[in-house]
Protein backbone atom coordinates (compact mmCIF):
# COMPACT_ATOMS: atom_id res chain seq x y z
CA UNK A 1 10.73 -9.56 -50.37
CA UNK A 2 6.73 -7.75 -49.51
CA UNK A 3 5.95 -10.89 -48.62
CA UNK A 4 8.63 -11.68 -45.56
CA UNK A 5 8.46 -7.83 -44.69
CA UNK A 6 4.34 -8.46 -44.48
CA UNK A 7 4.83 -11.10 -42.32
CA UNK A 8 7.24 -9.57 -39.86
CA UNK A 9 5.56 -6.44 -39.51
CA UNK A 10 1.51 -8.85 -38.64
CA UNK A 11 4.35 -10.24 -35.98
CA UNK A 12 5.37 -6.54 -34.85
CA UNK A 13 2.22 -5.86 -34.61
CA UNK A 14 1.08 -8.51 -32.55
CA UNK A 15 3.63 -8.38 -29.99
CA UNK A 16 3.10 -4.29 -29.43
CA UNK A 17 -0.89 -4.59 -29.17
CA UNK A 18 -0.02 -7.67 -26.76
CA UNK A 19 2.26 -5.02 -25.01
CA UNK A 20 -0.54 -2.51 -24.53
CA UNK A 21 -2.68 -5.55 -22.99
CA UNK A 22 -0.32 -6.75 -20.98
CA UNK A 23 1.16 -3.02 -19.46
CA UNK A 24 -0.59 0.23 -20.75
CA UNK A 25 -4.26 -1.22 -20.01
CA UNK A 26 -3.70 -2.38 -16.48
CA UNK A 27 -1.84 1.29 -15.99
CA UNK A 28 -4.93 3.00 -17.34
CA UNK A 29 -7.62 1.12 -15.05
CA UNK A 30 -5.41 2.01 -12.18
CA UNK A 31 -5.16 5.65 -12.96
CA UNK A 32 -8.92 5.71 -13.95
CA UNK A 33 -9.75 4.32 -10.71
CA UNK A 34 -7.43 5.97 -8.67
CA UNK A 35 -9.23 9.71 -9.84
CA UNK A 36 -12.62 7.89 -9.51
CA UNK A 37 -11.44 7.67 -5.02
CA UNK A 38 -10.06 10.86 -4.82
CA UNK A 39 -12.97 12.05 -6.35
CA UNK A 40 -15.32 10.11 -4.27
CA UNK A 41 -13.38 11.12 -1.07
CA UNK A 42 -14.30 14.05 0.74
CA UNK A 43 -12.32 15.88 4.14
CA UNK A 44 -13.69 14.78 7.67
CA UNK A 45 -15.60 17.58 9.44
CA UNK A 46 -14.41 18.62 13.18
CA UNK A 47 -16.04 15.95 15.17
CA UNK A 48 -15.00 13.29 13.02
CA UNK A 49 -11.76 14.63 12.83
CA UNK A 50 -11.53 14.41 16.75
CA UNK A 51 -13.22 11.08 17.06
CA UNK A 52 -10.35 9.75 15.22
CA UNK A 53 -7.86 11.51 16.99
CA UNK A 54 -8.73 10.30 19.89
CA UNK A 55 -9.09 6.34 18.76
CA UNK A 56 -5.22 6.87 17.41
CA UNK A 57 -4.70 8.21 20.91
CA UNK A 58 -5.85 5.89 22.63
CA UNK A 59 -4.40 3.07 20.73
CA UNK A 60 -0.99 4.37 20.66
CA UNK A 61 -0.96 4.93 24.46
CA UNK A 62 -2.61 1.31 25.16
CA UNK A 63 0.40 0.12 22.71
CA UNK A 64 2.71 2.12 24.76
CA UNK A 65 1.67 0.53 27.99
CA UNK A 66 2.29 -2.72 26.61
CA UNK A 67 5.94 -2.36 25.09
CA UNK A 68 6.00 -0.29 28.86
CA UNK A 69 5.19 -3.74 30.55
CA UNK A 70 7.15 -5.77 28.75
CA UNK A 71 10.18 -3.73 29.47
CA UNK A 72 9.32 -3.61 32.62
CA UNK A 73 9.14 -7.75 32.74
CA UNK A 74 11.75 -8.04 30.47
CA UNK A 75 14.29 -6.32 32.45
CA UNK A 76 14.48 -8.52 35.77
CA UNK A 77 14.49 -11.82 33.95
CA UNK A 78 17.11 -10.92 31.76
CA UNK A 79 19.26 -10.05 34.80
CA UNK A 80 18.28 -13.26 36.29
CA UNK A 81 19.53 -15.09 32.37
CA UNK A 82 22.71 -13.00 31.77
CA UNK A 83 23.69 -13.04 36.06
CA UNK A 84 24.95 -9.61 36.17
């Protein structure tokens, strides 16, 4: 019957525009946004190029000296735990 068919394609209809809410919109924004920051982004010149180098330096090589330390301190008292 037109008039069940009617009815179950409204409900068809509904569900696949609550679909594109729910999973293509929320895609879209992303991707929108996403090519709005690459846009918007631009490539470091030299100096601050180095000025970060040298900050990741530095950190990794103070994080270094710590796991160094702890080793270090690490080492003794687990001879002392284990006794051998």
């Amino acid at each position: 019957p037109p008039s069940l068919w009617s009815k179950n394609n409204e409900y068809n209809m509904g569900e696949k525009e609550g679909f594109k809410e729910v999973a293509i919109e929320p895609l879209r924004q992303f991707a929108k946004d996403s090519m709005h920051l690459v846009k918007k982004c631009t490539k470091p010149d030299r100096k601050e190029f180095t000025t970060i180098a040298k900050a990741v330096g530095v950190g990794f090589s103070i994080m270094g000296f710590i796991g160094f330390f702890v080793k270090l301190v690490h080492i003794p008292i687990n001879n002392i735990l284990v006794g051998g």
